[in-house]
PDB file of N, CA and C in Angstrom:
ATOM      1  N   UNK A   1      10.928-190.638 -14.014  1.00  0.00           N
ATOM      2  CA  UNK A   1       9.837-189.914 -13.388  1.00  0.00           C
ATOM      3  C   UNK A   1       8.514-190.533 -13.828  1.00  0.00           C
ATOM      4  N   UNK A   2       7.528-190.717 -12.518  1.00  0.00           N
ATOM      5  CA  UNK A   2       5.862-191.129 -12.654  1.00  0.00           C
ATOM      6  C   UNK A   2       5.725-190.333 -13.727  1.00  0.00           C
ATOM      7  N   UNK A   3       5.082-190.485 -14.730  1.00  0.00           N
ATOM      8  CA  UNK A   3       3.904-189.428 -14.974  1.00  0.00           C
ATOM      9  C   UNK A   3       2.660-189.833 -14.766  1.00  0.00           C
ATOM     10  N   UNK A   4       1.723-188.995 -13.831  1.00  0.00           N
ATOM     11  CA  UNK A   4       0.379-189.880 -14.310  1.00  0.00           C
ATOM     12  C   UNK A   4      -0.397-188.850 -15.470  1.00  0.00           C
ATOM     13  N   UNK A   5      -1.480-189.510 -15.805  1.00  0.00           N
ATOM     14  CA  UNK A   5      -2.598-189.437 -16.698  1.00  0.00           C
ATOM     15  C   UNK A   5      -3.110-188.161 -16.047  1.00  0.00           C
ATOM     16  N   UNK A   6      -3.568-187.315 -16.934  1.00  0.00           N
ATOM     17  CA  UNK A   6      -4.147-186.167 -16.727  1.00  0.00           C
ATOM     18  C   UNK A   6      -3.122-185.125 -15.789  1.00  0.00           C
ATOM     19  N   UNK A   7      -2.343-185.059 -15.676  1.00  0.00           N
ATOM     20  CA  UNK A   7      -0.741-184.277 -14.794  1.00  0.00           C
ATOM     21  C   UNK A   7      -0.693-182.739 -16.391  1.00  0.00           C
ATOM     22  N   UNK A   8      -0.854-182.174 -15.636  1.00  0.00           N
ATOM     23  CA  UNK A   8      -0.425-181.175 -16.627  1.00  0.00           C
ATOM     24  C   UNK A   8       0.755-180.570 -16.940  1.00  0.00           C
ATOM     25  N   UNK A   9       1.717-180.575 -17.497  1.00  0.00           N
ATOM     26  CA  UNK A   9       2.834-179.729 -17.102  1.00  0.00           C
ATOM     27  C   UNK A   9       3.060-177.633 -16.852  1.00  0.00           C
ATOM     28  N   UNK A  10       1.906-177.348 -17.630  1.00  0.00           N
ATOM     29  CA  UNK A  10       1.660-176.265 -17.665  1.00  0.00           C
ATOM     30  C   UNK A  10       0.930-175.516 -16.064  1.00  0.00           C
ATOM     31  N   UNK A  11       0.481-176.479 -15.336  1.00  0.00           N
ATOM     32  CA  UNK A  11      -0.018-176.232 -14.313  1.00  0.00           C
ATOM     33  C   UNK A  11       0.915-176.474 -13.321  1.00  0.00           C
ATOM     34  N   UNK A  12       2.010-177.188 -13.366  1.00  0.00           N
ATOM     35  CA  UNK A  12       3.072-177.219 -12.861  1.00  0.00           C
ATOM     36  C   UNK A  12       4.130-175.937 -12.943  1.00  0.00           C
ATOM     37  N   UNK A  13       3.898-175.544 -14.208  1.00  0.00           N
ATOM     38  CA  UNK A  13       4.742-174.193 -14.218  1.00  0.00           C
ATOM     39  C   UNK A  13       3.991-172.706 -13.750  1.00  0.00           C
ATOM     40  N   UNK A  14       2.542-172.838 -13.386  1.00  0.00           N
ATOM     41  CA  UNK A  14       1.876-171.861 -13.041  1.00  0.00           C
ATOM     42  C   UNK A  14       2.101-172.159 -11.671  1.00  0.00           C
ATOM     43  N   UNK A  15       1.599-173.633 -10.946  1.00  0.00           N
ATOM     44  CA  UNK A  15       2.004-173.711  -9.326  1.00  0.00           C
ATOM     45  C   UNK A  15       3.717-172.650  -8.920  1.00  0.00           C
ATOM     46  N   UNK A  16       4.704-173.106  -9.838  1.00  0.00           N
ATOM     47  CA  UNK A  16       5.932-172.581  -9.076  1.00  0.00           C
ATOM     48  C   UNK A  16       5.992-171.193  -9.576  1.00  0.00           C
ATOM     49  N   UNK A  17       5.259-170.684 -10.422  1.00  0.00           N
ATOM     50  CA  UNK A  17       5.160-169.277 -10.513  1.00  0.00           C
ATOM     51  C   UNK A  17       4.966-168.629  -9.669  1.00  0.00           C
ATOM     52  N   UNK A  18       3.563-168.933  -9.112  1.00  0.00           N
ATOM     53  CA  UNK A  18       2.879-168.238  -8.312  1.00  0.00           C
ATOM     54  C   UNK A  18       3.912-168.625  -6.805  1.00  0.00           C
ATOM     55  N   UNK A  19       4.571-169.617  -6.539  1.00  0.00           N
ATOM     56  CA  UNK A  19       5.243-169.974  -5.413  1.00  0.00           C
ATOM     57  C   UNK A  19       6.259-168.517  -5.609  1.00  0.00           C
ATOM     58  N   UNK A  20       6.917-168.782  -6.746  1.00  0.00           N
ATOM     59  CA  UNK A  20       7.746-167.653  -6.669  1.00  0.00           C
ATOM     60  C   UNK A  20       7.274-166.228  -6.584  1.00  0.00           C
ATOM     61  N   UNK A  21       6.381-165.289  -7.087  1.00  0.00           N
ATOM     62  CA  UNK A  21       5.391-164.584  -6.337  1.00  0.00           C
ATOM     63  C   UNK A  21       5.255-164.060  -5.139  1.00  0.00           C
ATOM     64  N   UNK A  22       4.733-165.484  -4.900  1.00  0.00           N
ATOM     65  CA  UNK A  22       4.723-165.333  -3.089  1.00  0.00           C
ATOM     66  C   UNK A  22       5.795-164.998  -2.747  1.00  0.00           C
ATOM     67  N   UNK A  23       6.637-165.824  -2.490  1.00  0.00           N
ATOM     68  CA  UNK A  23       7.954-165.549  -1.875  1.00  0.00           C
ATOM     69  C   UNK A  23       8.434-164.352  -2.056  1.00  0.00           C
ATOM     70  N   UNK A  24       8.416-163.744  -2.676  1.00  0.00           N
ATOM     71  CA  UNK A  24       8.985-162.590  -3.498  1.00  0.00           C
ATOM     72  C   UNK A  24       8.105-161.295  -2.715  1.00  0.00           C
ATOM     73  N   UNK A  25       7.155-161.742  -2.305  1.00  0.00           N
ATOM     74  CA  UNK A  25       5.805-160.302  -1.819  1.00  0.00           C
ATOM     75  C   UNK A  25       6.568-160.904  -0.726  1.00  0.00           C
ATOM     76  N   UNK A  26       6.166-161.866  -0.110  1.00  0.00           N
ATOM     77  CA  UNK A  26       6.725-162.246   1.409  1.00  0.00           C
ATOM     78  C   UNK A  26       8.131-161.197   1.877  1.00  0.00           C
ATOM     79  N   UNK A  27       8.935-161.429   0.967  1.00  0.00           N
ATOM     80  CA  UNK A  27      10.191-160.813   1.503  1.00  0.00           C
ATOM     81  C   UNK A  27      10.226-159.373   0.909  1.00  0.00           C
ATOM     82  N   UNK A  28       9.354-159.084  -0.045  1.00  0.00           N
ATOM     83  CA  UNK A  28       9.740-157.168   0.079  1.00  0.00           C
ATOM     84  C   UNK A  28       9.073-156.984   1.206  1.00  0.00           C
ATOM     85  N   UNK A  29       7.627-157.561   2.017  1.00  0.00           N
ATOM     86  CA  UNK A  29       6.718-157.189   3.210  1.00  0.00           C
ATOM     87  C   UNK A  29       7.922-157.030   4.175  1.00  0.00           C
ATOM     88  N   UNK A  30       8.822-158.763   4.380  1.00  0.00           N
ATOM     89  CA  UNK A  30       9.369-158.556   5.160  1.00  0.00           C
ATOM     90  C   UNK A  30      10.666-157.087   5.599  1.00  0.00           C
ATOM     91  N   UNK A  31      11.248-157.110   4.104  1.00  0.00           N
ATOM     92  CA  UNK A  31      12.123-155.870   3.686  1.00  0.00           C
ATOM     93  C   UNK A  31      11.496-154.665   4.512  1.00  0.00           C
ATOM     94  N   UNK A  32      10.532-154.262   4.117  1.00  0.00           N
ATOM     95  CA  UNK A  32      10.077-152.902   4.211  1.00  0.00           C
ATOM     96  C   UNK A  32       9.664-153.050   5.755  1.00  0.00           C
ATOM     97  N   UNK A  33       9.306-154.123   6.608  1.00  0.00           N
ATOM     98  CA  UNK A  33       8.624-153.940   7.952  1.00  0.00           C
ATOM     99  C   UNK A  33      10.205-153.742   8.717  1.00  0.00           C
ATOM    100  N   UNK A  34      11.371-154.476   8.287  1.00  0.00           N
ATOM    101  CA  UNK A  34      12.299-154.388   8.806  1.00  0.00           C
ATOM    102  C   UNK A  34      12.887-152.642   8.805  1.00  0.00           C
ATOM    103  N   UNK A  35      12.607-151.957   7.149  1.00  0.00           N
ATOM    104  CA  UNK A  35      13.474-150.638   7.439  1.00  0.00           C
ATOM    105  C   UNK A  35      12.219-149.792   8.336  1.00  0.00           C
ATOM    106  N   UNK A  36      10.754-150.138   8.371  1.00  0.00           N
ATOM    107  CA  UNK A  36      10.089-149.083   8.870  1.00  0.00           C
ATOM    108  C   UNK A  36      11.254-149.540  10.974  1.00  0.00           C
ATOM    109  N   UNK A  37      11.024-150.600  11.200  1.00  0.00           N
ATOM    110  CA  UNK A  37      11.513-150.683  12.400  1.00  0.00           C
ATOM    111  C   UNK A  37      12.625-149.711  12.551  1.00  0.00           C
ATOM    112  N   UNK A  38      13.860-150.209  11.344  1.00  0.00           N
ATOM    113  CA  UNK A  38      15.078-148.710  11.932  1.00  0.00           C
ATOM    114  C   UNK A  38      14.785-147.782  11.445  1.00  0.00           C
ATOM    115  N   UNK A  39      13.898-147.534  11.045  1.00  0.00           N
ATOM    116  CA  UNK A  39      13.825-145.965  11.259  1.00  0.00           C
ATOM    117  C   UNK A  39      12.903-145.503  12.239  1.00  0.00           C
ATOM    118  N   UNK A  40      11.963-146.461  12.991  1.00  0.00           N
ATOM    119  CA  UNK A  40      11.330-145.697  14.082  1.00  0.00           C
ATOM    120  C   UNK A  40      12.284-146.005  15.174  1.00  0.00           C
ATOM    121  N   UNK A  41      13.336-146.862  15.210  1.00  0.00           N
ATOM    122  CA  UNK A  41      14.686-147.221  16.386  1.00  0.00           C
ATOM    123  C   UNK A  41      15.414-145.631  16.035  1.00  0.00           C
ATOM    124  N   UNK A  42      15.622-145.331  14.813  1.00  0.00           N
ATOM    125  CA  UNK A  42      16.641-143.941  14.485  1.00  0.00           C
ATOM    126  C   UNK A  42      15.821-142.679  15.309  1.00  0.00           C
ATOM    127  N   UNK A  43      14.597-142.462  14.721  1.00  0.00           N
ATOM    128  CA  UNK A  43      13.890-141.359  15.231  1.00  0.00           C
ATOM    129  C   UNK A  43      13.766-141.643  16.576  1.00  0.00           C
ATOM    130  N   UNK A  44      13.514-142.338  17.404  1.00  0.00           N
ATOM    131  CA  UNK A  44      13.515-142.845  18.974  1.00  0.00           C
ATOM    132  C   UNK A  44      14.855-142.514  20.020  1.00  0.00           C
ATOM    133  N   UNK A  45      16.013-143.241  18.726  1.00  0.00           N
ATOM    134  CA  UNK A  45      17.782-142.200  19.152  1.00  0.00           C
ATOM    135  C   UNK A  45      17.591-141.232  19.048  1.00  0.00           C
ATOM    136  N   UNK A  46      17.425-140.913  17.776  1.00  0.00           N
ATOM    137  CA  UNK A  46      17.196-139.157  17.249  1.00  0.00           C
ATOM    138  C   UNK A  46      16.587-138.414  18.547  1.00  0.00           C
ATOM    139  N   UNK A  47      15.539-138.729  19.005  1.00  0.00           N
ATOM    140  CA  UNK A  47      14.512-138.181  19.975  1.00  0.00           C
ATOM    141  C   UNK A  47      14.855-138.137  21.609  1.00  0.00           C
ATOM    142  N   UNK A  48      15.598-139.320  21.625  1.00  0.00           N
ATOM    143  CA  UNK A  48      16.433-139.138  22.790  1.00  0.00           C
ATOM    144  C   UNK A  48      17.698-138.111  23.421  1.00  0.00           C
ATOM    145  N   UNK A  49      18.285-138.220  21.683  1.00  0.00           N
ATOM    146  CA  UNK A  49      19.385-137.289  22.114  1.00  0.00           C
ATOM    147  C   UNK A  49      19.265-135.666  21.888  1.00  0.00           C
ATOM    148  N   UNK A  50      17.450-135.408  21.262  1.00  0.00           N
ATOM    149  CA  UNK A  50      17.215-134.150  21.741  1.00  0.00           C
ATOM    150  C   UNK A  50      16.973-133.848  23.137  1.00  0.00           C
ATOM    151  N   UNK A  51      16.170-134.631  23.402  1.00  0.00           N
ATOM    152  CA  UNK A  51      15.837-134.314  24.974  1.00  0.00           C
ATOM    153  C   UNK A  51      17.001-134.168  25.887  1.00  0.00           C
ATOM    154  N   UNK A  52      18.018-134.859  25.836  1.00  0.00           N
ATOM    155  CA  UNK A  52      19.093-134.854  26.665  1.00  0.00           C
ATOM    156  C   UNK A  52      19.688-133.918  26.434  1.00  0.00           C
ATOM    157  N   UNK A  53      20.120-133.379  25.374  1.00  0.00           N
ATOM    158  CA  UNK A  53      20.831-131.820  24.857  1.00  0.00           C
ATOM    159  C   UNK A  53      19.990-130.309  25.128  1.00  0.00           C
ATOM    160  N   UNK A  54      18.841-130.845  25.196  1.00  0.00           N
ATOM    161  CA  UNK A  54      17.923-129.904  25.845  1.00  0.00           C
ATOM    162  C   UNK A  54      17.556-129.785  27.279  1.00  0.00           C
ATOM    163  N   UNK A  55      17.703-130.824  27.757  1.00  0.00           N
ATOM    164  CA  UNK A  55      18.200-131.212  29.697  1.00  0.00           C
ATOM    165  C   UNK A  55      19.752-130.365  30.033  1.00  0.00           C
ATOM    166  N   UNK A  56      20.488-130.722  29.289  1.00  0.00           N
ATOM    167  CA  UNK A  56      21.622-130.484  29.008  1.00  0.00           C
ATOM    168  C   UNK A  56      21.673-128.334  29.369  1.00  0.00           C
ATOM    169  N   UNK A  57      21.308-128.148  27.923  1.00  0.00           N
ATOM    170  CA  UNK A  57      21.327-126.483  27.887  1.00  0.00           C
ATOM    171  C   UNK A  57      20.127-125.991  29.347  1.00  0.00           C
ATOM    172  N   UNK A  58      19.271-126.698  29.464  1.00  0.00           N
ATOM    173  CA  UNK A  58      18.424-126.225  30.252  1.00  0.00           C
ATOM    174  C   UNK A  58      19.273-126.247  32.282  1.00  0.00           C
ATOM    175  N   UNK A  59      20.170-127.164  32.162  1.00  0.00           N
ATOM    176  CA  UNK A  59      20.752-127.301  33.826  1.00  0.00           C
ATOM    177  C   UNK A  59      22.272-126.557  33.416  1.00  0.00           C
ATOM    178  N   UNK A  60      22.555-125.736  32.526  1.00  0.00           N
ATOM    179  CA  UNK A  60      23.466-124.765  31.874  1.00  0.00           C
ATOM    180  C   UNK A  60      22.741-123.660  32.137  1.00  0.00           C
ATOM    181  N   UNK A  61      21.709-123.021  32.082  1.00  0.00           N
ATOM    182  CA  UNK A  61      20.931-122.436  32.306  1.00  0.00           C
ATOM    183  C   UNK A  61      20.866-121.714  33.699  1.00  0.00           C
ATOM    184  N   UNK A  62      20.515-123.044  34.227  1.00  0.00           N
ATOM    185  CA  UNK A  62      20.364-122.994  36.010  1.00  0.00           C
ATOM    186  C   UNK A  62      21.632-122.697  36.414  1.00  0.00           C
ATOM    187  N   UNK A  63      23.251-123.598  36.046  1.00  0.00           N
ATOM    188  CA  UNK A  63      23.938-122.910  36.952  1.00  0.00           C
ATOM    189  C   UNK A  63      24.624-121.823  37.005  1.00  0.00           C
ATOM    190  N   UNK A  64      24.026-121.205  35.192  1.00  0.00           N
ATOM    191  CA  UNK A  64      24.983-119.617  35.077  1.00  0.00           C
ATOM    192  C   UNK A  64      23.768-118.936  35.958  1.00  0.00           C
ATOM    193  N   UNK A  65      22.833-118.868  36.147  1.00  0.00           N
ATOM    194  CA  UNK A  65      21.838-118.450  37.167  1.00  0.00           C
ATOM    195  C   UNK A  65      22.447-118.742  38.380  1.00  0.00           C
ATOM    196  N   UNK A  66      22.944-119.141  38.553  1.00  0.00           N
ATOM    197  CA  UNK A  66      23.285-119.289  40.352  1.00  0.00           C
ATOM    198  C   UNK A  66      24.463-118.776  40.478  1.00  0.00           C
ATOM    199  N   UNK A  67      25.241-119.064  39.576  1.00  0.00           N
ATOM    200  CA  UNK A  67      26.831-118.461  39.711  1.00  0.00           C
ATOM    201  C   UNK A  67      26.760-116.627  39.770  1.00  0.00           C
ATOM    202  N   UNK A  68      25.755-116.084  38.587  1.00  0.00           N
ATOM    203  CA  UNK A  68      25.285-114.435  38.353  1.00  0.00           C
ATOM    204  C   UNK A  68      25.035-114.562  39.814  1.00  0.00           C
ATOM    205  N   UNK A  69      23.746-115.075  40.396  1.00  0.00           N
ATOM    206  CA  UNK A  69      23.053-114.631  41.679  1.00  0.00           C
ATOM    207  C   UNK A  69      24.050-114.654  43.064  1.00  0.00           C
ATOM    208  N   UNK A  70      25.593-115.728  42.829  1.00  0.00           N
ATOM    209  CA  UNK A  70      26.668-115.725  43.403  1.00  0.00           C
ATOM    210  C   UNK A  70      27.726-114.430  43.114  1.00  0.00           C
ATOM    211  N   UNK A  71      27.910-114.513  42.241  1.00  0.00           N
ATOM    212  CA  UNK A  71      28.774-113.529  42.068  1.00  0.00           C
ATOM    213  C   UNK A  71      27.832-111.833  42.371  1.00  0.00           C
ATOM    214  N   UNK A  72      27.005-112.001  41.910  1.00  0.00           N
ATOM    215  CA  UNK A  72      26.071-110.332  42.643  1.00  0.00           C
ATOM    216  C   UNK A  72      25.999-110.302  44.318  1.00  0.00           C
ATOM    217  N   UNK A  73      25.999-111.435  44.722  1.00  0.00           N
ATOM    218  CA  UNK A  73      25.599-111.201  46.385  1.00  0.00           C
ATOM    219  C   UNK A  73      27.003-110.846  46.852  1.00  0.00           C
ATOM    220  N   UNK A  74      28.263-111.145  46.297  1.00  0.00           N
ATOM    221  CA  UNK A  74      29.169-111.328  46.189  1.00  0.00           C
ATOM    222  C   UNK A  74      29.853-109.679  46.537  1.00  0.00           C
ATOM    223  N   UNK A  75      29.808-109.218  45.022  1.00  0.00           N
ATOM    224  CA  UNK A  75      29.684-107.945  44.828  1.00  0.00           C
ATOM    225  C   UNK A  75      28.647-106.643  45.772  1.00  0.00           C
ATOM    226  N   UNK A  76      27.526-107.356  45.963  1.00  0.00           N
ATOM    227  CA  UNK A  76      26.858-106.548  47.203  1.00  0.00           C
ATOM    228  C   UNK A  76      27.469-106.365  48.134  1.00  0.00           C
ATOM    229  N   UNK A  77      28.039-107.723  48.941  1.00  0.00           N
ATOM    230  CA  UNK A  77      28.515-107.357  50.062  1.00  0.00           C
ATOM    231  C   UNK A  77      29.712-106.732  50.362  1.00  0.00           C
ATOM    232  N   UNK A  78      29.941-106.572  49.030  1.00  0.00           N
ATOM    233  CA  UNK A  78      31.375-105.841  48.866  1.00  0.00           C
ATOM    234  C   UNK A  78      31.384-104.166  49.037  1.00  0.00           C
ATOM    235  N   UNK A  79      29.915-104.246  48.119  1.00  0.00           N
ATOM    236  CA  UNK A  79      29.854-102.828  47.851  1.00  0.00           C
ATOM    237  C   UNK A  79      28.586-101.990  48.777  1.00  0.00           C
ATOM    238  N   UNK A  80      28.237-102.513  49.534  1.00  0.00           N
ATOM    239  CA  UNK A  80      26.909-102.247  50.669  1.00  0.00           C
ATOM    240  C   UNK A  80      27.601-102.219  52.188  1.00  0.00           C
ATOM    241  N   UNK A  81      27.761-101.422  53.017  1.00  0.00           N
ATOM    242  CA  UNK A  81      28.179-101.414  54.178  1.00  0.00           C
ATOM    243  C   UNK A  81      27.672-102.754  55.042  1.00  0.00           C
ATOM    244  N   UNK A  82      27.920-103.084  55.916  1.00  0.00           N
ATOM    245  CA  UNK A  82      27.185-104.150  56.937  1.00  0.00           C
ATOM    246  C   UNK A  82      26.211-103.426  57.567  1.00  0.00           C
ATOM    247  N   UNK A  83      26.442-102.155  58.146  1.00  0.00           N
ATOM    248  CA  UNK A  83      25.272-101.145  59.135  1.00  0.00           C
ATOM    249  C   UNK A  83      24.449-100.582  58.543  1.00  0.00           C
ATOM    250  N   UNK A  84      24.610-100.727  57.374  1.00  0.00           N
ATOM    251  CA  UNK A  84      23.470-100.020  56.056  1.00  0.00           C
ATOM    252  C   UNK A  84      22.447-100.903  56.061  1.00  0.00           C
ATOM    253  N   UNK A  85      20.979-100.849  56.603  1.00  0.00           N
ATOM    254  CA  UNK A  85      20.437-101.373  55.919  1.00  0.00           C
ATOM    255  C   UNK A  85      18.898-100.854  54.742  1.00  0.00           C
ATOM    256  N   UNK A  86      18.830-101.506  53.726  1.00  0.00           N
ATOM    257  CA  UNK A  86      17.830-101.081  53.106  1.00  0.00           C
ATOM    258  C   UNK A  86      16.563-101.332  53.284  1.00  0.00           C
ATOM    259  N   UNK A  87      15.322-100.649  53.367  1.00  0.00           N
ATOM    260  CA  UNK A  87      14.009-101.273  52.670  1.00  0.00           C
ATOM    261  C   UNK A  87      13.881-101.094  51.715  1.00  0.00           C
ATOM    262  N   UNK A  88      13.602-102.239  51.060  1.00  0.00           N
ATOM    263  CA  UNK A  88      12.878-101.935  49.466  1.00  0.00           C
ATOM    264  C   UNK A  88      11.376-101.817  49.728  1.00  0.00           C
ATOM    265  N   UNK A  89      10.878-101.085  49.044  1.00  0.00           N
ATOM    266  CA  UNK A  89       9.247-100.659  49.123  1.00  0.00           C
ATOM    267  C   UNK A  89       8.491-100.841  47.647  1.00  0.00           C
TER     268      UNK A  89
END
Protein backbone atom coordinates (compact mmCIF):
# COMPACT_ATOMS: atom_id res chain seq x y z
CA UNK A 1 0.00 0.00 0.00
CA UNK A 2 0.89 3.95 -1.20
CA UNK A 3 1.20 5.79 1.74
CA UNK A 4 1.49 9.33 1.05
CA UNK A 5 2.92 12.10 3.29
CA UNK A 6 0.54 13.83 5.40
CA UNK A 7 -2.46 10.72 4.96
CA UNK A 8 -3.78 10.42 8.32
CA UNK A 9 -4.93 7.22 9.49
CA UNK A 10 -7.16 8.54 12.13
CA UNK A 11 -9.10 10.50 9.59
CA UNK A 12 -9.54 7.50 7.74
CA UNK A 13 -11.22 5.90 10.64
CA UNK A 14 -13.48 8.98 11.27
CA UNK A 15 -14.35 9.08 7.21
CA UNK A 16 -15.78 5.26 7.60
CA UNK A 17 -17.38 6.09 10.81
CA UNK A 18 -19.33 8.61 9.81
CA UNK A 19 -20.01 6.41 6.39
CA UNK A 20 -21.29 3.95 8.74
CA UNK A 21 -23.65 6.49 10.47
CA UNK A 22 -25.01 7.40 7.49
CA UNK A 23 -25.92 4.28 6.31
CA UNK A 24 -27.32 3.28 9.39
CA UNK A 25 -29.82 6.72 9.61
CA UNK A 26 -30.40 5.98 5.85
CA UNK A 27 -31.92 2.62 6.56
CA UNK A 28 -33.83 3.15 9.96
CA UNK A 29 -35.45 6.43 7.60
CA UNK A 30 -35.86 3.89 5.14
CA UNK A 31 -37.31 1.18 7.88
CA UNK A 32 -39.75 3.43 9.39
CA UNK A 33 -41.11 5.14 5.87
CA UNK A 34 -41.66 1.53 4.81
CA UNK A 35 -43.85 0.46 8.18
CA UNK A 36 -45.61 4.04 8.14
CA UNK A 37 -46.69 2.84 4.34
CA UNK A 38 -48.29 -0.63 5.82
CA UNK A 39 -49.89 0.72 8.11
CA UNK A 40 -51.60 3.46 6.15
CA UNK A 41 -52.17 0.24 3.29
CA UNK A 42 -53.74 -1.69 6.76
CA UNK A 43 -55.94 1.26 7.88
CA UNK A 44 -57.06 1.88 4.05
CA UNK A 45 -58.10 -2.31 4.17
CA UNK A 46 -59.23 -1.72 7.58
CA UNK A 47 -61.42 1.24 6.15
CA UNK A 48 -62.61 -0.48 3.29
CA UNK A 49 -63.92 -3.37 4.88
CA UNK A 50 -65.92 -1.06 7.20
CA UNK A 51 -67.65 0.58 4.62
CA UNK A 52 -68.61 -2.54 2.86
CA UNK A 53 -70.02 -4.25 6.11
CA UNK A 54 -71.84 -1.16 6.63
CA UNK A 55 -73.23 -1.17 2.80
CA UNK A 56 -73.71 -4.60 3.68
CA UNK A 57 -76.10 -4.17 7.06
CA UNK A 58 -77.48 -1.06 5.48
CA UNK A 59 -79.09 -3.13 1.94
CA UNK A 60 -80.12 -5.85 4.96
CA UNK A 61 -81.95 -3.16 6.16
CA UNK A 62 -83.76 -2.30 2.94
CA UNK A 63 -84.76 -5.77 2.14
CA UNK A 64 -86.27 -6.78 5.63
CA UNK A 65 -88.16 -3.41 4.83
CA UNK A 66 -89.62 -4.61 1.77
CA UNK A 67 -90.22 -8.15 2.67
CA UNK A 68 -92.36 -6.50 6.30
CA UNK A 69 -94.05 -4.00 3.66
CA UNK A 70 -94.62 -7.51 1.51
CA UNK A 71 -95.72 -9.59 3.85
CA UNK A 72 -98.29 -6.67 5.49
CA UNK A 73 -99.89 -5.92 2.04
CA UNK A 74 -100.02 -9.50 2.00
CA UNK A 75 -101.87 -9.93 5.16
CA UNK A 76 -104.14 -6.84 4.27
CA UNK A 77 -105.45 -8.28 1.48
CA UNK A 78 -106.17 -11.14 3.27
CA UNK A 79 -107.74 -9.54 5.99
CA UNK A 80 -109.64 -6.34 4.25
CA UNK A 81 -112.59 -7.24 2.00
CA UNK A 82 -112.07 -6.17 -1.83
CA UNK A 83 -115.58 -3.90 -1.61
CA UNK A 84 -114.37 -2.32 1.56
CA UNK A 85 -112.93 0.61 0.92
CA UNK A 86 -111.16 2.97 3.38
CA UNK A 87 -110.36 6.72 3.72
CA UNK A 88 -107.75 7.53 5.85
CA UNK A 89 -108.17 11.18 7.03
Amino acid sequence: MLIIKGHNKSSDMTESQLFIVAGLIASLIGILTFAYAMFQWRRSISLSWMKAIARSKKNRKKSTRILQLLMYGAWNRLLVPKDLTVAYV
